[in-house]
C-alpha atoms as a PDB file:
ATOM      1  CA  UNK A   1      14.384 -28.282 -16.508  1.00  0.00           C
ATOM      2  CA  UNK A   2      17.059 -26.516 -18.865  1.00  0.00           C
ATOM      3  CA  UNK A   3      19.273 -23.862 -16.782  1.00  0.00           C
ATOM      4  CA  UNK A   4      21.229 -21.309 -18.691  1.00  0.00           C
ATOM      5  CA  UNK A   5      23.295 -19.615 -16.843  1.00  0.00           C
ATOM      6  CA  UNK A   6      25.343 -16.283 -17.405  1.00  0.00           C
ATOM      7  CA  UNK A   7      27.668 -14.701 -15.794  1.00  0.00           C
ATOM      8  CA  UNK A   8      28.769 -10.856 -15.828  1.00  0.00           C
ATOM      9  CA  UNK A   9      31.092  -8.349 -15.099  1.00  0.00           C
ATOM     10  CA  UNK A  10      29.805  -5.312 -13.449  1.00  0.00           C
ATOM     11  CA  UNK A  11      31.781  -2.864 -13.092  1.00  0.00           C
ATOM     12  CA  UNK A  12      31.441  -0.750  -9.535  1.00  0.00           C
ATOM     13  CA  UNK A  13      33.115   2.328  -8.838  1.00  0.00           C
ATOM     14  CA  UNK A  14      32.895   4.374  -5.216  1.00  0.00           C
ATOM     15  CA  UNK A  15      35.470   7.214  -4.730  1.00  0.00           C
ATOM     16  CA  UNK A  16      36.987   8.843  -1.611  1.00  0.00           C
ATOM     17  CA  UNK A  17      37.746  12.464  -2.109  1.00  0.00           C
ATOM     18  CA  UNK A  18      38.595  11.832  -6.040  1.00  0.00           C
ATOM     19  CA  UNK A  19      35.940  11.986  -8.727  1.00  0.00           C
ATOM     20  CA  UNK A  20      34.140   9.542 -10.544  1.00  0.00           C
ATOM     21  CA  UNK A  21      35.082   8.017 -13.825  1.00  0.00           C
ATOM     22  CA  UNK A  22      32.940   6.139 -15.867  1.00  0.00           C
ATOM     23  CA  UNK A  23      33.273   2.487 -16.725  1.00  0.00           C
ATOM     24  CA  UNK A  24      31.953   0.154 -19.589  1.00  0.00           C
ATOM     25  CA  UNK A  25      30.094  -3.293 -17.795  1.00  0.00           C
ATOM     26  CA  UNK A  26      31.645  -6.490 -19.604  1.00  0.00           C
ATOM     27  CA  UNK A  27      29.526  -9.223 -20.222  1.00  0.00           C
ATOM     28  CA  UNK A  28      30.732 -12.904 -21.010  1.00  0.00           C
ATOM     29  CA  UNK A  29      27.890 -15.963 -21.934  1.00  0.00           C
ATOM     30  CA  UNK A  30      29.318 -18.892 -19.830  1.00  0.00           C
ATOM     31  CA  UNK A  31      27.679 -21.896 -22.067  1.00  0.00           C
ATOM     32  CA  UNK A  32      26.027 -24.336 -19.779  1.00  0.00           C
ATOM     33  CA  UNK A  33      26.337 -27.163 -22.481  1.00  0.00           C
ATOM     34  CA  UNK A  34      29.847 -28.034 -23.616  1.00  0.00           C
ATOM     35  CA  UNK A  35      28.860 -26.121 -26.919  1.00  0.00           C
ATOM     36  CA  UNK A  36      29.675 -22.801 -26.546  1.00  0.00           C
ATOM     37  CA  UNK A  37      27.479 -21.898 -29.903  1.00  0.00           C
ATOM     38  CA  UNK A  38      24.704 -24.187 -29.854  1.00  0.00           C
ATOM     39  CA  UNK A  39      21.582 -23.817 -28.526  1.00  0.00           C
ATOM     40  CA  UNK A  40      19.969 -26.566 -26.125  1.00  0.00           C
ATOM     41  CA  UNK A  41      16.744 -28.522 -26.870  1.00  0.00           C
ATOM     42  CA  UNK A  42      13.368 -26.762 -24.876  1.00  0.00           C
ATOM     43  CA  UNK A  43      10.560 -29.332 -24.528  1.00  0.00           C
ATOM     44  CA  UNK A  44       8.458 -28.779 -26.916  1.00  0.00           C
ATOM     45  CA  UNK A  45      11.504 -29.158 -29.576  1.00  0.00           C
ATOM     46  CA  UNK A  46      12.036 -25.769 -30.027  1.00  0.00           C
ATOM     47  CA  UNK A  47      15.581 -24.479 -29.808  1.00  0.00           C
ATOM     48  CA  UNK A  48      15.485 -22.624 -26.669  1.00  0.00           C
ATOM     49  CA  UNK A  49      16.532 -18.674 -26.315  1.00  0.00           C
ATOM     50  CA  UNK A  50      19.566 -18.887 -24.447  1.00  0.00           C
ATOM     51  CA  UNK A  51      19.764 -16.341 -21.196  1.00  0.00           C
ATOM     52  CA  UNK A  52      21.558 -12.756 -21.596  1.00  0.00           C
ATOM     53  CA  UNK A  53      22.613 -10.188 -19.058  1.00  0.00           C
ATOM     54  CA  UNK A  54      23.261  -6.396 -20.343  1.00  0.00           C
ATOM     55  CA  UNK A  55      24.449  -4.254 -17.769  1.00  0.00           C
ATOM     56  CA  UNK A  56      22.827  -1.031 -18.669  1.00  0.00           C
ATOM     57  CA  UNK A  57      24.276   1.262 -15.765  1.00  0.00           C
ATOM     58  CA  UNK A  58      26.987   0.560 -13.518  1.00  0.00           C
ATOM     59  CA  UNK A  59      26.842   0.756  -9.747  1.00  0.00           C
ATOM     60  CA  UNK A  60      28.467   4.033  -8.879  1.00  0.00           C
ATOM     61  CA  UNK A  61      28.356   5.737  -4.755  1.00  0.00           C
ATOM     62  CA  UNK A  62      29.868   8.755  -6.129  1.00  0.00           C
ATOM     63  CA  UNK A  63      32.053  10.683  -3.908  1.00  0.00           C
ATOM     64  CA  UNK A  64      33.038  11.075  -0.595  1.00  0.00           C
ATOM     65  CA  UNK A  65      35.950  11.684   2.067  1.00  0.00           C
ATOM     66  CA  UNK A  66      36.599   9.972   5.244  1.00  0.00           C
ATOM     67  CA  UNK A  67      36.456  12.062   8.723  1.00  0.00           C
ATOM     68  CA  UNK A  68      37.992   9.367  10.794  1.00  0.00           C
ATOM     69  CA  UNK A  69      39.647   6.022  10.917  1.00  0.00           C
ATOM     70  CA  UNK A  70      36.388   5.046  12.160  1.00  0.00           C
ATOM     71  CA  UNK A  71      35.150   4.283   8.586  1.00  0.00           C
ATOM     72  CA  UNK A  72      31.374   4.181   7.947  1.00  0.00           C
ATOM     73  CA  UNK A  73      28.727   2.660   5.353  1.00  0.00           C
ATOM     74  CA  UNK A  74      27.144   3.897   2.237  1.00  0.00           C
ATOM     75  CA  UNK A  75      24.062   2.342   0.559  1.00  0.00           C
ATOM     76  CA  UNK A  76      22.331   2.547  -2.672  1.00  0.00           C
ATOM     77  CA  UNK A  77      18.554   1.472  -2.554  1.00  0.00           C
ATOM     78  CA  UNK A  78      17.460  -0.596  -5.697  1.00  0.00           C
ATOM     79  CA  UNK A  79      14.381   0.516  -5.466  1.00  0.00           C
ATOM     80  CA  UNK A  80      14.508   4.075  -5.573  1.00  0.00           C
ATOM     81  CA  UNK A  81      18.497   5.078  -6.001  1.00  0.00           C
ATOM     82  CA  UNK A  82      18.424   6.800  -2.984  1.00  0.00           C
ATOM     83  CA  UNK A  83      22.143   7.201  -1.305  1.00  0.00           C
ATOM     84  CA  UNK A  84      21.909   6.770   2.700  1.00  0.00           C
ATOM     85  CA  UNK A  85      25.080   7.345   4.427  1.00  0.00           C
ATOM     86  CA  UNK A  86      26.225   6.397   8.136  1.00  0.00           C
ATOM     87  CA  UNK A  87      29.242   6.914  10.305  1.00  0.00           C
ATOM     88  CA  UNK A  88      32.200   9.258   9.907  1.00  0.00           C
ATOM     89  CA  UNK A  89      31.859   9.764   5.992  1.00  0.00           C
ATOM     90  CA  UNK A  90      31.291  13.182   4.076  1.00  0.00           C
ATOM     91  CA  UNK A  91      29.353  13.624   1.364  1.00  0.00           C
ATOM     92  CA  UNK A  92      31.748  15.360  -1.478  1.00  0.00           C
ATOM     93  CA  UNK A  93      28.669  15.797  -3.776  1.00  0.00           C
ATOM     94  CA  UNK A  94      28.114  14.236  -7.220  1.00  0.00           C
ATOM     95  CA  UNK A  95      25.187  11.499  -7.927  1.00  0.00           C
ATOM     96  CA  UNK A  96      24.782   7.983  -7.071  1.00  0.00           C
ATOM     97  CA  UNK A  97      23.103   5.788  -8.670  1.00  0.00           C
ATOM     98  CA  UNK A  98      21.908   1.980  -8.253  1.00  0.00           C
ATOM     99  CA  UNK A  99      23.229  -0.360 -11.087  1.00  0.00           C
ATOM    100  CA  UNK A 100      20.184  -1.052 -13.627  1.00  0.00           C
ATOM    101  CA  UNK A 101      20.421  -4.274 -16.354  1.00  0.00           C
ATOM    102  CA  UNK A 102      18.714  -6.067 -18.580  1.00  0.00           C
ATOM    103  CA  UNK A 103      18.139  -9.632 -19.143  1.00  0.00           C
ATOM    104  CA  UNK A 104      16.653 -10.985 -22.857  1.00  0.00           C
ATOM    105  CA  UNK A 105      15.825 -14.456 -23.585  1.00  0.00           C
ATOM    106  CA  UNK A 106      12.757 -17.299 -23.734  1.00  0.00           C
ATOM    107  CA  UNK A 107       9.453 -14.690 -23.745  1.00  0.00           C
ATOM    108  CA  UNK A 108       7.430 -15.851 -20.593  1.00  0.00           C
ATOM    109  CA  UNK A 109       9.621 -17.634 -19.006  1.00  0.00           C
ATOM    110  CA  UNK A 110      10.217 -17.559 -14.926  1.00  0.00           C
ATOM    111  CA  UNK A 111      13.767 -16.642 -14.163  1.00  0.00           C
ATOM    112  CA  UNK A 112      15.973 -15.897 -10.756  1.00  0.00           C
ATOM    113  CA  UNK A 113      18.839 -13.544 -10.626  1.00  0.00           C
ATOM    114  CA  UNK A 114      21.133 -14.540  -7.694  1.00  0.00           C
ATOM    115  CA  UNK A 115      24.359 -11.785  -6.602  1.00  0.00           C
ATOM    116  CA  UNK A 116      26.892 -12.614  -4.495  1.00  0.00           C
ATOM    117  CA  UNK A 117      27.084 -11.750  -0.845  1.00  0.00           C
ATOM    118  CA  UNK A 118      30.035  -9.923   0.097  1.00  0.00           C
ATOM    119  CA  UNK A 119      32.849  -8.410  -2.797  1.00  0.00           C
ATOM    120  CA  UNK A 120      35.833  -7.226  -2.038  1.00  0.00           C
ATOM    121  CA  UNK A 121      37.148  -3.708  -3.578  1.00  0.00           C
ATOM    122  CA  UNK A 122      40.251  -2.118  -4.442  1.00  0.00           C
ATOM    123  CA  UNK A 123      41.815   0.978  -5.362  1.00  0.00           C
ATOM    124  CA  UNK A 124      45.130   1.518  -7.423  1.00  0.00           C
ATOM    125  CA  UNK A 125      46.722   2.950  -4.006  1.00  0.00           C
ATOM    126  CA  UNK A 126      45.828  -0.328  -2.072  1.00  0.00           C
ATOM    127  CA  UNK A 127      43.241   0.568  -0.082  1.00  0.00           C
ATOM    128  CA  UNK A 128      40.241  -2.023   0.282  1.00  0.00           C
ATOM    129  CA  UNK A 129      36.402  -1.304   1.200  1.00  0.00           C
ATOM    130  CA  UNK A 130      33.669  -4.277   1.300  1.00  0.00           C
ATOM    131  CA  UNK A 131      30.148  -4.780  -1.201  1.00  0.00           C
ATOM    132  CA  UNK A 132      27.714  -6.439   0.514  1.00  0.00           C
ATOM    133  CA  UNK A 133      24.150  -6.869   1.206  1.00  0.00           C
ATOM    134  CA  UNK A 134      23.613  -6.597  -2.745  1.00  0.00           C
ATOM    135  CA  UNK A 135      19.706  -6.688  -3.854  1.00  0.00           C
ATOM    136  CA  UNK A 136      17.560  -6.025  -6.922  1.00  0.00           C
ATOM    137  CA  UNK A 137      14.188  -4.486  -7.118  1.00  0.00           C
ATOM    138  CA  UNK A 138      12.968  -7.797  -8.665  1.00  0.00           C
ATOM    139  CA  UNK A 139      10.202  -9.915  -6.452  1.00  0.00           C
ATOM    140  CA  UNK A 140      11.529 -14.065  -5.519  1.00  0.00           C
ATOM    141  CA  UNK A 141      10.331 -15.147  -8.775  1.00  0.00           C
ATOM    142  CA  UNK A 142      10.466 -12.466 -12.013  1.00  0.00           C
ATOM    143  CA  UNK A 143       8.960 -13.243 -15.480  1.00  0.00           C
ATOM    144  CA  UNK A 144      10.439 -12.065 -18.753  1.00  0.00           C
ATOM    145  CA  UNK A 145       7.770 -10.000 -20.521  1.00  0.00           C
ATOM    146  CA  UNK A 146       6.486 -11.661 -23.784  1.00  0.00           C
ATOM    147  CA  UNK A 147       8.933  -9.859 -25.827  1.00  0.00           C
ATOM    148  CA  UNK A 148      11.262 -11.895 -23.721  1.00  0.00           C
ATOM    149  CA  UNK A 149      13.222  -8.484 -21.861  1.00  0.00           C
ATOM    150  CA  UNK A 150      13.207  -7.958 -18.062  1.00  0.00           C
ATOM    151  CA  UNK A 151      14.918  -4.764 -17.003  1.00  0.00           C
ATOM    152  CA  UNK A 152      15.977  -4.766 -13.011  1.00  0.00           C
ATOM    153  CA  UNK A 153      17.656  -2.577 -10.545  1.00  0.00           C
ATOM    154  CA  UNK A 154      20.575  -3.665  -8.210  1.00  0.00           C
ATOM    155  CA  UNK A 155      21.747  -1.564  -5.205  1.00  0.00           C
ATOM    156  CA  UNK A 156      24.154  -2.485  -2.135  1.00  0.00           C
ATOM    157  CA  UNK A 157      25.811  -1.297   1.259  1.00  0.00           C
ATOM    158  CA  UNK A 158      29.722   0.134   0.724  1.00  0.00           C
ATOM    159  CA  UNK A 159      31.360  -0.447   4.241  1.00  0.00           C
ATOM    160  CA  UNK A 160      34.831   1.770   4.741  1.00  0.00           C
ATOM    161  CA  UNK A 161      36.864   0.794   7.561  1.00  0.00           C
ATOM    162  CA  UNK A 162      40.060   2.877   8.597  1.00  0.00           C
ATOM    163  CA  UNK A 163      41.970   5.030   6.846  1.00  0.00           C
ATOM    164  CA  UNK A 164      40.865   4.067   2.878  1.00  0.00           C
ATOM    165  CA  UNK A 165      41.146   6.464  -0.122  1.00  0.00           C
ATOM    166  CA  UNK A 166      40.903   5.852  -3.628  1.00  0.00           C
ATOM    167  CA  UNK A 167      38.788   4.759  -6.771  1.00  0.00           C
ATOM    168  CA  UNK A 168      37.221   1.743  -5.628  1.00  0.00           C
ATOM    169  CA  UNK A 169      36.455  -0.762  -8.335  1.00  0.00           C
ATOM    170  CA  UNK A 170      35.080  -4.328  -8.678  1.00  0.00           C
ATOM    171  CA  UNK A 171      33.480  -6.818 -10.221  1.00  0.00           C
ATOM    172  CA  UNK A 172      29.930  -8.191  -9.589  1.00  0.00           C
ATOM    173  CA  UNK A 173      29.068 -11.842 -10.651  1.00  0.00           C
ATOM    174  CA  UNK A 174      25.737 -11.860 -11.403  1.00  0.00           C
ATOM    175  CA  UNK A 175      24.549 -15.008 -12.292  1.00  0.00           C
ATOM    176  CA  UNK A 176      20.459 -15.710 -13.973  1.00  0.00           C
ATOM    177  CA  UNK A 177      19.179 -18.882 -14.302  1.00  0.00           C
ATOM    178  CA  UNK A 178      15.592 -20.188 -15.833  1.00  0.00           C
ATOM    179  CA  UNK A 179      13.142 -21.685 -13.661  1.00  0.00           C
END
C-alpha cells in the first residue's frame, strides 16, 4: 500500500472582546518519497495522483468576552456549524463557522483524514486557550468521488480558562493518508 501523506496549516482564529480578522490557510505537500517532485509507482504502473489538502475556510469562533476567571468552552459542530457555548462566556455577536477543505487526488480511492487532539493557542498579548476534541463530518472510511475531490467539514471545542483576552490563533496539522 502507497501512503501519501500531507500536511497543512490551518489557520484558527477565536477572539475575546476584539473582532475577527480574516486569515489565508497555508498548505505545504510533505513528499513521502525522498523526491519531493516525483510521483510514486501505483500498482497497476500508473503514476499515482499524489494526495492534496486545500483549506477552503478557516476555523473561526467569532467573538466573545469573558464574565469570570472561571473561563468556559465554545464549540463548533462539523456537521452543521452550529456555535454552542458553556460557562461564564458572552456572546459579542458575529458568525462562527466550522473550518471546510478539500482534498484532490487518485479518483476512487479510500482515504482517512486524522487531526490532532489537543492545540495549543495564543494571542499577541500572551494569553493561551486550548483546541481540542477536533472532528470532521467525514464517516471512518471516506472515498474521493471519481473526479478524485472530497470536500469535508472540521469543527472543535475552544476551552478558556482564567482571565484570557486576545486574537487567538493556531495552527492545525491535518494530516490524509490513502488507504
Amino acid at each position: 500500500m502507497v501512503v501519501k501523506s500531507l500536511l497543512t496549516g490551518a489557520m484558527l482564529m477565536a477572539s475575546l472582546a476584539f473582532p475577527p480578522a480574516s486569515l489565508q490557510a497555508q498548505c505545504r505537500l510533505c513528499a513521502a518519497s525522498g523526491q519531493p517532485d516525483s510521483l510514486s509507482g501505483a500498482i497497476d504502473g500508473r503514476p499515482e495522483i499524489p494526495l492534496q489538502i486545500e483549506i477552503t475556510a478557516n476555523l473561526d469562533f467569532s467573538r466573545m468576552a469573558l464574565l469570570s476567571s472561571s473561563g468556559g468552552v465554545v464549540s463548533i459542530d462539523p456537521m452543521s456549524g452550529d456555535r454552542q457555548i458553556r460557562g461564564s462566556i458572552a456572546n459579542l455577536g458575529g458568525m462562527a463557522l466550522h473550518g471546510e477543505g478539500r482534498l484532490t487526488g487518485e479518483p476512487g480511492r479510500s482515504v482517512r483524514i486524522f487531526l490532532p487532539e489537543r492545540i495549543q493557542l495564543s494571542a499577541p498579548n500572551g494569553s493561551t486557550a486550548e483546541l481540542e476534541r477536533l472532528e470532521t463530518n467525514l464517516p471512518a472510511l471516506a472515498r474521493l468521488d471519481p473526479s478524485g475531490r472530497l470536500t469535508f467539514a472540521f469543527g472543535g471545542q475552544l476551552r478558556i480558562r482564567g482571565d484570557a483576552s486576545g486574537r487567538f490563533r493556531g495552527r492545525i496539522a491535518i494530516t490524509a493518508d490513502y488507504e
